[in-house]
PDB file of N, CA and C in Angstrom:
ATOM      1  N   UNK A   1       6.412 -72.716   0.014  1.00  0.00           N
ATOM      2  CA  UNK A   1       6.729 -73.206  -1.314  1.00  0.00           C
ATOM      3  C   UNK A   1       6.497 -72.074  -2.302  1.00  0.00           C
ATOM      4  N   UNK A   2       7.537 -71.742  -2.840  1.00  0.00           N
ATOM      5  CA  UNK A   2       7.453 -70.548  -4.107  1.00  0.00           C
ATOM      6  C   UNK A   2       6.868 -71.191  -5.548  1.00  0.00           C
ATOM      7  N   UNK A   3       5.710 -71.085  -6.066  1.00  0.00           N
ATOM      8  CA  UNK A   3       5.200 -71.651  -7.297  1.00  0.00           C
ATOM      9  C   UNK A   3       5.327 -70.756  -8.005  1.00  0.00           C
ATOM     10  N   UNK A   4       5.912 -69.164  -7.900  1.00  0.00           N
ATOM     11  CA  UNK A   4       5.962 -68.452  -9.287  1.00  0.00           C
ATOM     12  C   UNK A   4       7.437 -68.004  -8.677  1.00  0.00           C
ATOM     13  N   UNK A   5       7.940 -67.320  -9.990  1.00  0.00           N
ATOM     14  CA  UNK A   5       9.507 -67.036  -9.815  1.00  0.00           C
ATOM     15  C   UNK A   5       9.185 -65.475  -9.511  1.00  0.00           C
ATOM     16  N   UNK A   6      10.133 -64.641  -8.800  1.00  0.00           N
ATOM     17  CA  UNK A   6       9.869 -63.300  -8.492  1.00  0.00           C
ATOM     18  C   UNK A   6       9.744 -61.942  -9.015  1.00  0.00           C
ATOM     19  N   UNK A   7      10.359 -62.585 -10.600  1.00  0.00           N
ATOM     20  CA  UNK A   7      10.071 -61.516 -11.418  1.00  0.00           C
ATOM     21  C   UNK A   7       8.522 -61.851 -12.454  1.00  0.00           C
ATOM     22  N   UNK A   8       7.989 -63.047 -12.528  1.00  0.00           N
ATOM     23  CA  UNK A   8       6.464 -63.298 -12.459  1.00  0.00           C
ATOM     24  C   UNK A   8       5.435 -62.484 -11.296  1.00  0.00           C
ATOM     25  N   UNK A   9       6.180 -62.756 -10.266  1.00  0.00           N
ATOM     26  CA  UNK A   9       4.747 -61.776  -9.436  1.00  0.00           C
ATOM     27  C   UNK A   9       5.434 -60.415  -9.574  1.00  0.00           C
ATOM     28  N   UNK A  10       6.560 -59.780  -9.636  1.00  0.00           N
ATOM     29  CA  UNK A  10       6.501 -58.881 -10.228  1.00  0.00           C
ATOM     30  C   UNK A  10       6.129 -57.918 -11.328  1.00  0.00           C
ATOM     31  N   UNK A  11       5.626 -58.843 -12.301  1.00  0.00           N
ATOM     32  CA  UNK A  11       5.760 -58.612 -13.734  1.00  0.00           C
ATOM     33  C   UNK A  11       3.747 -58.038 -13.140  1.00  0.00           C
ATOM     34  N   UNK A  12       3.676 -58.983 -12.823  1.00  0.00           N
ATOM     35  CA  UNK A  12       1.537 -59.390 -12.719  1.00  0.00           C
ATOM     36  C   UNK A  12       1.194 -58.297 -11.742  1.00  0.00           C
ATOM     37  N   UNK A  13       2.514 -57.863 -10.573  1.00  0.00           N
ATOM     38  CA  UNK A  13       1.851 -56.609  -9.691  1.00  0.00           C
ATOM     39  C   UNK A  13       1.950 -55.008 -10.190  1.00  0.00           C
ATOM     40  N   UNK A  14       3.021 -55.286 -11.279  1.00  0.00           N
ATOM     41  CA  UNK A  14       2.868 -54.411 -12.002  1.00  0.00           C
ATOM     42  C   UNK A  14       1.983 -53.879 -12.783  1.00  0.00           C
ATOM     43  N   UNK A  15       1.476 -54.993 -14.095  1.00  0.00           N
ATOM     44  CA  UNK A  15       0.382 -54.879 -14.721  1.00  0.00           C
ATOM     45  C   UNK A  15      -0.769 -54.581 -14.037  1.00  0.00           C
ATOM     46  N   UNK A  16      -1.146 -54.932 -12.585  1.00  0.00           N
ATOM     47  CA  UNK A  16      -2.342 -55.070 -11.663  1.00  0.00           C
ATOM     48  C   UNK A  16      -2.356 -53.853 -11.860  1.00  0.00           C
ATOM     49  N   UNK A  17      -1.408 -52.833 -11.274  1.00  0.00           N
ATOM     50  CA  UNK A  17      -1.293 -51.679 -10.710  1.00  0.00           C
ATOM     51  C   UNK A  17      -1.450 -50.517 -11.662  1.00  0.00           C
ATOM     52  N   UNK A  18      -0.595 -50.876 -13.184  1.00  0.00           N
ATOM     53  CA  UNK A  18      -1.379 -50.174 -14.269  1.00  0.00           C
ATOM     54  C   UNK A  18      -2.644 -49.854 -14.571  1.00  0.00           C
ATOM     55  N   UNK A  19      -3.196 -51.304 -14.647  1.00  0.00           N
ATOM     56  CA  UNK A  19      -4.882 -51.879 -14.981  1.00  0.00           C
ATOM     57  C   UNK A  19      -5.628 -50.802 -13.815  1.00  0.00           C
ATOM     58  N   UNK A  20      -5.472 -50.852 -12.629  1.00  0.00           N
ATOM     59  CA  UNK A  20      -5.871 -50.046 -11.602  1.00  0.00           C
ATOM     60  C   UNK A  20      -5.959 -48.593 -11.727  1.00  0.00           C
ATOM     61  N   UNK A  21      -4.452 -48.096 -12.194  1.00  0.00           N
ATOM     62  CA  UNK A  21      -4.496 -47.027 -12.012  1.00  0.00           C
ATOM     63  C   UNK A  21      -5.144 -46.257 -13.092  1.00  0.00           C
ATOM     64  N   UNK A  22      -5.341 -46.952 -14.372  1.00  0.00           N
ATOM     65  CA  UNK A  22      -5.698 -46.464 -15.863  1.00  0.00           C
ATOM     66  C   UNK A  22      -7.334 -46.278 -15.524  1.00  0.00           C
ATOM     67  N   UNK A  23      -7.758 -47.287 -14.526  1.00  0.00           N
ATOM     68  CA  UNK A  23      -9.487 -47.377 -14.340  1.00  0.00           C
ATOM     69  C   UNK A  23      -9.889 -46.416 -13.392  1.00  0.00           C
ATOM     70  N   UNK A  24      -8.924 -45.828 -12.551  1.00  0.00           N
ATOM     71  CA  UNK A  24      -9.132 -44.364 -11.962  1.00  0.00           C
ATOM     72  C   UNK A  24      -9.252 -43.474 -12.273  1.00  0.00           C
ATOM     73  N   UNK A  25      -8.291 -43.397 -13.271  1.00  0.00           N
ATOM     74  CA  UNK A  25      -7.836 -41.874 -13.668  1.00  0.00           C
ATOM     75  C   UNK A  25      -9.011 -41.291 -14.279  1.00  0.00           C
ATOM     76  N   UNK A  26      -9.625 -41.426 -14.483  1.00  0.00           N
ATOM     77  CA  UNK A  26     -10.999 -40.535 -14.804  1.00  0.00           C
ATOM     78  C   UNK A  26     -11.920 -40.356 -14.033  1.00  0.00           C
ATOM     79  N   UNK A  27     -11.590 -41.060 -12.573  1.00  0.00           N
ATOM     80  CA  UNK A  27     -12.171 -39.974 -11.782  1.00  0.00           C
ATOM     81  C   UNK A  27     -11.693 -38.855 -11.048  1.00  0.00           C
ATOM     82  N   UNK A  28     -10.451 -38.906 -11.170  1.00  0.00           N
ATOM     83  CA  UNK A  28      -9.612 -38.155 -10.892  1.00  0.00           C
ATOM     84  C   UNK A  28      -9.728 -36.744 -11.347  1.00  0.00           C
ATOM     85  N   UNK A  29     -10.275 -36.790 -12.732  1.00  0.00           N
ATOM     86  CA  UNK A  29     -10.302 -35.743 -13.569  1.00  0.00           C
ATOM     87  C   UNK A  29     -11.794 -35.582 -13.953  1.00  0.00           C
ATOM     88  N   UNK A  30     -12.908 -36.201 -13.375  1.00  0.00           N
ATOM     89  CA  UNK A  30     -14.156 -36.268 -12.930  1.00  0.00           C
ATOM     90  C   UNK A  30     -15.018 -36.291 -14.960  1.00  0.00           C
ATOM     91  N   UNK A  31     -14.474 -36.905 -15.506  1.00  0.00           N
ATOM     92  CA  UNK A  31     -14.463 -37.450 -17.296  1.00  0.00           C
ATOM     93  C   UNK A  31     -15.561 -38.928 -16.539  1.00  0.00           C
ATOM     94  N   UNK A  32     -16.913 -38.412 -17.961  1.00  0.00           N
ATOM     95  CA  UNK A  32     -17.278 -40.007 -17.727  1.00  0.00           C
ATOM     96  C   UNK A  32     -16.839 -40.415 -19.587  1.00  0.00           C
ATOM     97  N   UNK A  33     -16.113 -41.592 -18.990  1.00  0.00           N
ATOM     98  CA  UNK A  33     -15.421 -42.075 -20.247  1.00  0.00           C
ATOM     99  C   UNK A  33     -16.110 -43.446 -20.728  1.00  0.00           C
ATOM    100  N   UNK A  34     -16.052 -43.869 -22.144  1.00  0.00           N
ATOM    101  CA  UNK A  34     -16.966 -45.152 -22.311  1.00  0.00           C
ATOM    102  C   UNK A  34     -15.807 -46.632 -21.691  1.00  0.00           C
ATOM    103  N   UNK A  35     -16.344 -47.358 -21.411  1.00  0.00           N
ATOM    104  CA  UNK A  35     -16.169 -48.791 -20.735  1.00  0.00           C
ATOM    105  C   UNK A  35     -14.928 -49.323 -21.979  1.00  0.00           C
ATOM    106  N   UNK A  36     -13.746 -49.284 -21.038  1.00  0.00           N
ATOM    107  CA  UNK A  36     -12.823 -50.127 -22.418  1.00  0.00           C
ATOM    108  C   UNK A  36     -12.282 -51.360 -21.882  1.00  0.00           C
ATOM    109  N   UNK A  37     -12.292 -51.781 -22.750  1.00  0.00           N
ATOM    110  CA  UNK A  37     -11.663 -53.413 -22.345  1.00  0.00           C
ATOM    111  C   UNK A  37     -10.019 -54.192 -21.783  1.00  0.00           C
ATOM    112  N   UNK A  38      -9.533 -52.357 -22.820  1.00  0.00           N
ATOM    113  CA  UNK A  38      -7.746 -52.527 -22.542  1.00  0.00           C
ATOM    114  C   UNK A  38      -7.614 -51.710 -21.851  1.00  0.00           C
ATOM    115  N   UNK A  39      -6.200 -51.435 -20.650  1.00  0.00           N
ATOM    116  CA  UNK A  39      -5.479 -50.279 -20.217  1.00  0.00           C
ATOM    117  C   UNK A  39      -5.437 -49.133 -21.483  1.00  0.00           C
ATOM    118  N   UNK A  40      -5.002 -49.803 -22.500  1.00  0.00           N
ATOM    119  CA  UNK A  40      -4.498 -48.196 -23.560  1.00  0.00           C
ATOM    120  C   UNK A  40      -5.620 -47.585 -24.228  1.00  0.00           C
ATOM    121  N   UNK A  41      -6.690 -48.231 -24.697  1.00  0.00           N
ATOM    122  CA  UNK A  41      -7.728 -47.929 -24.465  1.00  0.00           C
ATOM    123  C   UNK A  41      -8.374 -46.864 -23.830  1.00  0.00           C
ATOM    124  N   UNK A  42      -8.200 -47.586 -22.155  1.00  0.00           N
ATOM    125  CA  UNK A  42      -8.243 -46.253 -21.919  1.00  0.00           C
ATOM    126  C   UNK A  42      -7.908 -44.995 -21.550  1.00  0.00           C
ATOM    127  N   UNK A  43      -6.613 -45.316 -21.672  1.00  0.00           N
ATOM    128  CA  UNK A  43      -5.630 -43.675 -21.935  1.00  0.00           C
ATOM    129  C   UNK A  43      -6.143 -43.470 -22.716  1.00  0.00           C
ATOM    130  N   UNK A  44      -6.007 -43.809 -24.127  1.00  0.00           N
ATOM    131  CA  UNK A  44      -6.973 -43.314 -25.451  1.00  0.00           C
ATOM    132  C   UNK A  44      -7.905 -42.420 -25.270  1.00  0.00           C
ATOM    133  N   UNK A  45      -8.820 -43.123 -24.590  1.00  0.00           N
ATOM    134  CA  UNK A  45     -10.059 -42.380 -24.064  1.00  0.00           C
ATOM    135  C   UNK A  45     -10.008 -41.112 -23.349  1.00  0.00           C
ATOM    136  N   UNK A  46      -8.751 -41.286 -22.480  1.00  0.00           N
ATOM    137  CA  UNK A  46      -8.534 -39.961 -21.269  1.00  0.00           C
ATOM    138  C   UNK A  46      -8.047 -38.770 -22.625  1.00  0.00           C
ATOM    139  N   UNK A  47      -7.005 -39.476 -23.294  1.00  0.00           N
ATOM    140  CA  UNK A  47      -6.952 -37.604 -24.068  1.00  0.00           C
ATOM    141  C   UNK A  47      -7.627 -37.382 -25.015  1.00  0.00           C
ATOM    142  N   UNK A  48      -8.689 -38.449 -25.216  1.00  0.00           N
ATOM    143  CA  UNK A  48      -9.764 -37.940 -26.445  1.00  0.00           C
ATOM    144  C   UNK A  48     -10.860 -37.213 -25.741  1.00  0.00           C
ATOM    145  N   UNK A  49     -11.341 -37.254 -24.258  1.00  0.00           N
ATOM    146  CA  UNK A  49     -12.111 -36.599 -23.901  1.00  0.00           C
ATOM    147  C   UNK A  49     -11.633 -35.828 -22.752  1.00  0.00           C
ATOM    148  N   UNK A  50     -10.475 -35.309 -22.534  1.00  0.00           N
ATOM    149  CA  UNK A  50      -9.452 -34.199 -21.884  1.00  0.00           C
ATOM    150  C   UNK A  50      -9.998 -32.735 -21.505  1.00  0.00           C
ATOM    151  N   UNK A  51     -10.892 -32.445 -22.989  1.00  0.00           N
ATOM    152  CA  UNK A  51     -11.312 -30.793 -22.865  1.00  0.00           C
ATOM    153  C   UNK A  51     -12.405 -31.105 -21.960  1.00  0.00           C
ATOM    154  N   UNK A  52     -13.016 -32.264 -21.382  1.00  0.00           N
ATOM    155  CA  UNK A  52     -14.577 -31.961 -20.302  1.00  0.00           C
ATOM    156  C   UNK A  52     -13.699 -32.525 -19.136  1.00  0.00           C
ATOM    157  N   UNK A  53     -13.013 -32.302 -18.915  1.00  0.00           N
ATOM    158  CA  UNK A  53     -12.080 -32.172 -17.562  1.00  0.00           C
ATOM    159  C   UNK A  53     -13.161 -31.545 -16.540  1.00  0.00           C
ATOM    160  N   UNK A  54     -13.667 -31.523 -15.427  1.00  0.00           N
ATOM    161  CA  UNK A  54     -13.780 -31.051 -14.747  1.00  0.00           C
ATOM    162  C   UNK A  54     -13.070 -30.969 -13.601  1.00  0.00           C
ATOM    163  N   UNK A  55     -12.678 -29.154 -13.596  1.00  0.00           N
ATOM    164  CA  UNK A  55     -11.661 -28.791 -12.639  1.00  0.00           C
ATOM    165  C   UNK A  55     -11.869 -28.751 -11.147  1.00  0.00           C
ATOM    166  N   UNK A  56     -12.902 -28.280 -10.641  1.00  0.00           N
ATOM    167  CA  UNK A  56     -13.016 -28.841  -9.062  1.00  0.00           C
ATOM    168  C   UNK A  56     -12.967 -30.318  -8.866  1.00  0.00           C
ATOM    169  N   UNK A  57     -13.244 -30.787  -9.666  1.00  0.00           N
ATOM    170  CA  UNK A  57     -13.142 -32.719  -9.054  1.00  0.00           C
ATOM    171  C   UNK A  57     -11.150 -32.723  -9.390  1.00  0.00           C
ATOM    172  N   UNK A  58     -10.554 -32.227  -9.698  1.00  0.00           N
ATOM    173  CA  UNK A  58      -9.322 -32.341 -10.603  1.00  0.00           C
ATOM    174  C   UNK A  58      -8.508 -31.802  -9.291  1.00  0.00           C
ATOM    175  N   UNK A  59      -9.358 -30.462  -8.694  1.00  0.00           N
ATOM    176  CA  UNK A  59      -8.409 -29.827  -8.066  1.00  0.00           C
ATOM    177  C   UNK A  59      -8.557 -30.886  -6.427  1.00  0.00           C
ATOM    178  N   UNK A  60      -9.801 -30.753  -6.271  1.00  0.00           N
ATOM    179  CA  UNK A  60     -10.564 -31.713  -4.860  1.00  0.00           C
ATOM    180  C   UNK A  60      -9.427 -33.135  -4.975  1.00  0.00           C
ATOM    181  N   UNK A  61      -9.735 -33.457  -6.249  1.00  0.00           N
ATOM    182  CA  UNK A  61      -8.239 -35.145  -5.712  1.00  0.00           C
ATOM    183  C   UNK A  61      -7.046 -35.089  -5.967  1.00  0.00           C
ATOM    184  N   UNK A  62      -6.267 -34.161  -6.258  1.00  0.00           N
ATOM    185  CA  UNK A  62      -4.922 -33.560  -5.981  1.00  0.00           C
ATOM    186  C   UNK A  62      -4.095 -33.259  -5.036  1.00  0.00           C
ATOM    187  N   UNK A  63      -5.459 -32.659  -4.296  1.00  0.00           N
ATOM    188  CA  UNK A  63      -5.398 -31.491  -2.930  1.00  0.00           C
ATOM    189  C   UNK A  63      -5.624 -32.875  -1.786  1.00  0.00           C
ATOM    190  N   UNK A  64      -6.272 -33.608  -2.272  1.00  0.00           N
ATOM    191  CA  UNK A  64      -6.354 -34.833  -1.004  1.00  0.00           C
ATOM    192  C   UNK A  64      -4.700 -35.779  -1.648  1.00  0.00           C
ATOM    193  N   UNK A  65      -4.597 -36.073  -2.716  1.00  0.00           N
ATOM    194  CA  UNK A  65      -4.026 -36.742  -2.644  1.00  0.00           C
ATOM    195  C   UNK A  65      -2.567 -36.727  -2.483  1.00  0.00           C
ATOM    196  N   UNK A  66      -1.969 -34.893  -2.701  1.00  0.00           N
ATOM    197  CA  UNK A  66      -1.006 -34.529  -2.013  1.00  0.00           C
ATOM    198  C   UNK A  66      -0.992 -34.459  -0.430  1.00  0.00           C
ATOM    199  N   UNK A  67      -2.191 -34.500  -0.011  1.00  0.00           N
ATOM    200  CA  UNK A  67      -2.295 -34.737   1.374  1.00  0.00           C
ATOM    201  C   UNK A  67      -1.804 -36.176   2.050  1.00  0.00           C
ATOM    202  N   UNK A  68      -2.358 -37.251   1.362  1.00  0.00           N
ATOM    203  CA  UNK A  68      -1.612 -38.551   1.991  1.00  0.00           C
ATOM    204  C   UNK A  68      -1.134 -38.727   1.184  1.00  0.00           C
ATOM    205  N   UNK A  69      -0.293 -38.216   0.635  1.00  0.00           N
ATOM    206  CA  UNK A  69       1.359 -38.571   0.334  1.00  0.00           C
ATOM    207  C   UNK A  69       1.986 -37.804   1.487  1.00  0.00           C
ATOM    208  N   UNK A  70       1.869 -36.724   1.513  1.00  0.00           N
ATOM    209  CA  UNK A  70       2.330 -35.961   2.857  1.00  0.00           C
ATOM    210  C   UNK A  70       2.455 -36.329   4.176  1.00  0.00           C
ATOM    211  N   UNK A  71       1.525 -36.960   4.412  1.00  0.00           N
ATOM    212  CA  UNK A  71       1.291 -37.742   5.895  1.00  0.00           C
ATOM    213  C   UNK A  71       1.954 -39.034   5.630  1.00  0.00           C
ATOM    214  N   UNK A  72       1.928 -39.814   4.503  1.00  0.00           N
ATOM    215  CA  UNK A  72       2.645 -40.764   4.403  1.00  0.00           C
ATOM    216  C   UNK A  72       4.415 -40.478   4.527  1.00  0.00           C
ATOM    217  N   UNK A  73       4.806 -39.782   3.851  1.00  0.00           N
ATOM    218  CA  UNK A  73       6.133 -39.249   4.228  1.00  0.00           C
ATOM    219  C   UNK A  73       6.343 -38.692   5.924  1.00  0.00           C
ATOM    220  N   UNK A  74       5.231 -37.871   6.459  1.00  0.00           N
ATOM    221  CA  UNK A  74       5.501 -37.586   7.548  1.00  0.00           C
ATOM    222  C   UNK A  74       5.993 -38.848   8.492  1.00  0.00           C
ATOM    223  N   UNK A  75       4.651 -39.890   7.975  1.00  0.00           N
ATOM    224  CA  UNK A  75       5.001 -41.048   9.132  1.00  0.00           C
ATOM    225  C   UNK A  75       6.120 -42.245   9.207  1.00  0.00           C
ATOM    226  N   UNK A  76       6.685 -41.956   8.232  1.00  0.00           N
ATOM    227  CA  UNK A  76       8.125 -42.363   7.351  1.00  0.00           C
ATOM    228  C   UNK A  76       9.442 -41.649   7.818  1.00  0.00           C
ATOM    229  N   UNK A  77       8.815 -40.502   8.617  1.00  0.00           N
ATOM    230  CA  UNK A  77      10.050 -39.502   8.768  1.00  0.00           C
ATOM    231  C   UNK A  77      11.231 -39.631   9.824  1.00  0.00           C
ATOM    232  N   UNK A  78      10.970 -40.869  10.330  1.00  0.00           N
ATOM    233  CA  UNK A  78      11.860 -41.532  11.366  1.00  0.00           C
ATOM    234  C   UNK A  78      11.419 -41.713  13.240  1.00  0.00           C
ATOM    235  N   UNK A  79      11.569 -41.391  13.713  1.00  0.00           N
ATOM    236  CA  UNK A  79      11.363 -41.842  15.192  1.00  0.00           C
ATOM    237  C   UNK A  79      11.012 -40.246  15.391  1.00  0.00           C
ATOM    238  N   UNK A  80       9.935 -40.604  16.685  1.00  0.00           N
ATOM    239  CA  UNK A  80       9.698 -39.182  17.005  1.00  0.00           C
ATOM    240  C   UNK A  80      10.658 -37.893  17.528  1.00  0.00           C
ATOM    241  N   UNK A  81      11.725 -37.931  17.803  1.00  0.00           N
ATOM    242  CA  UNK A  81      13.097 -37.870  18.051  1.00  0.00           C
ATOM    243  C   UNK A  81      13.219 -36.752  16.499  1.00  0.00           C
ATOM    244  N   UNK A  82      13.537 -37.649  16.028  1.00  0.00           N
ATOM    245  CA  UNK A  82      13.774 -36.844  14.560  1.00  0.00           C
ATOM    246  C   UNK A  82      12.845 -36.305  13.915  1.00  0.00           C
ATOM    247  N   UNK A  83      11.045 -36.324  14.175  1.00  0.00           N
ATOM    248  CA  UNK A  83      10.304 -35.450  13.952  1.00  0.00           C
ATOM    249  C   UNK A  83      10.262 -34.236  14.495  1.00  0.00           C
ATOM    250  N   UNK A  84      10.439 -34.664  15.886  1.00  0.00           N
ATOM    251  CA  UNK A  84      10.414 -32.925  16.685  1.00  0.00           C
ATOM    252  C   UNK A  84      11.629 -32.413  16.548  1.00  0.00           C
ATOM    253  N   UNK A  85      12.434 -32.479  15.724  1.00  0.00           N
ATOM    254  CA  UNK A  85      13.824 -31.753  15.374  1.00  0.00           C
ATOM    255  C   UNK A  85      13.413 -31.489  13.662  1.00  0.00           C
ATOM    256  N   UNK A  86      12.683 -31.963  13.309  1.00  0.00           N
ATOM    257  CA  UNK A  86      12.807 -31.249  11.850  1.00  0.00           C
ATOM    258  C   UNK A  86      11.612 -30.244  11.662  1.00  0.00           C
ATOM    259  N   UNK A  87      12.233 -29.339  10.687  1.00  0.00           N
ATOM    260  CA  UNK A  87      11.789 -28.211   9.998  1.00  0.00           C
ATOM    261  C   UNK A  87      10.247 -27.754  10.244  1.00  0.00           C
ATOM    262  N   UNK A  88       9.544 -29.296   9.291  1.00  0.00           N
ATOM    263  CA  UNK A  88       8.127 -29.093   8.965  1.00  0.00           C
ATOM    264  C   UNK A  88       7.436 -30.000   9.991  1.00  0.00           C
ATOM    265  N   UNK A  89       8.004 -31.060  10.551  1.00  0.00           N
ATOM    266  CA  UNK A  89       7.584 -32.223  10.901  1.00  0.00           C
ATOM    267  C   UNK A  89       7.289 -31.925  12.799  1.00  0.00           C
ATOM    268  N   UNK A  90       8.367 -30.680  13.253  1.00  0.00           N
ATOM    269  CA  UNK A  90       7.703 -30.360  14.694  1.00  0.00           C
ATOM    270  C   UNK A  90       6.408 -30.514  14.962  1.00  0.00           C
ATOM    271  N   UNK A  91       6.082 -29.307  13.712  1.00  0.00           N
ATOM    272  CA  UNK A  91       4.643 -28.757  14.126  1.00  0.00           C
ATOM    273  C   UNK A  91       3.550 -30.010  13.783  1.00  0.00           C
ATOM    274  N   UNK A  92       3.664 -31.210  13.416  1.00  0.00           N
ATOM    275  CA  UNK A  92       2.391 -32.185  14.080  1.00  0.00           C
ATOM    276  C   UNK A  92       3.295 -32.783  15.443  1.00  0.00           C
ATOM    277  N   UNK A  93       1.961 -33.476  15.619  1.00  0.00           N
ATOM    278  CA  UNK A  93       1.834 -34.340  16.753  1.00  0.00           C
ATOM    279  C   UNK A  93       2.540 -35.740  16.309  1.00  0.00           C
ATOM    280  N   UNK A  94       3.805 -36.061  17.232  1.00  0.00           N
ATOM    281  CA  UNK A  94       4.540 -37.063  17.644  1.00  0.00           C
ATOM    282  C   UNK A  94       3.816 -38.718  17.903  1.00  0.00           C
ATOM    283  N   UNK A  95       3.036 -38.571  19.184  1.00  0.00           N
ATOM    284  CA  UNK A  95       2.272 -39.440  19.507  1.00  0.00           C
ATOM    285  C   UNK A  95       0.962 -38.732  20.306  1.00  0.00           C
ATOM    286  N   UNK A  96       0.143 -40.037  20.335  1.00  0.00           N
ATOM    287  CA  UNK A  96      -1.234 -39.745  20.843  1.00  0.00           C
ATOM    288  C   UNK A  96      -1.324 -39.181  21.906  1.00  0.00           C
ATOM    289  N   UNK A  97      -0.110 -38.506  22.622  1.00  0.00           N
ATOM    290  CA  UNK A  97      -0.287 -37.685  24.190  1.00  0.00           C
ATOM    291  C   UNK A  97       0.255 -35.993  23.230  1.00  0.00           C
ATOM    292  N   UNK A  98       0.044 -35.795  22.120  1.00  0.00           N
ATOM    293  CA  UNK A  98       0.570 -34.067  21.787  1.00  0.00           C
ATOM    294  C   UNK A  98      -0.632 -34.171  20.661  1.00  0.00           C
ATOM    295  N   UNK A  99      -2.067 -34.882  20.876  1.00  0.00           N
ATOM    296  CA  UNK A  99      -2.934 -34.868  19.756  1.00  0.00           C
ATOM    297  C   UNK A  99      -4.306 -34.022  20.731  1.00  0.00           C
ATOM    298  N   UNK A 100      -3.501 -32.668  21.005  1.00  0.00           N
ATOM    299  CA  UNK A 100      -4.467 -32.401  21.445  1.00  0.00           C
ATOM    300  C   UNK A 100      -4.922 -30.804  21.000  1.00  0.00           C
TER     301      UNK A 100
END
């Protein structure tokens, strides 16, 4: 039984995902920022306190987080077939018998 229409849980997984991502982002950029109540808020907050950026925490979750995006695309990259024929994607391991 569908009790919300699909652009309602769309609308709410969206906002979720804002709300989420706005309450990260300062650790991302390793900022202790004060407690806000709204999303814009606390963007607000992120470029009012921007210059105490700290850059190893900035560079450290970049560097991971271009990493699983990477592996996420890798494992996206089609059947193992078409991994060991492409470019970048040979050089890992296919399945758990070339993880060695």
């Amino acid at each position: 039984v569908n009790f919300m229409s699909h652009s309602v849980l769309s609308a709410f997984c969206t906002a979720a995902g804002i709300t989420i991502a706005t309450s990260q982002v300062k650790h991302l950029f390793g900022l202790k920022l004060p407690s806000s109540h709204y999303w814009w808020e606390a963007v607000g907050h992120l470029f009012e306190y921007i210059d105490e950026t700290h850059w190893p925490t900035v560079a450290l979750g970049f560097t991971i987080l271009m990493s699983l995006l990477t592996l996420k695309y890798w494992k996206s990259a089609g059947s193992a077939d078409k991994r060991r024929a492409h470019l970048l994607w040979r050089w890992f391991p296919t399945d758990k018998k070339t993880m060695r």
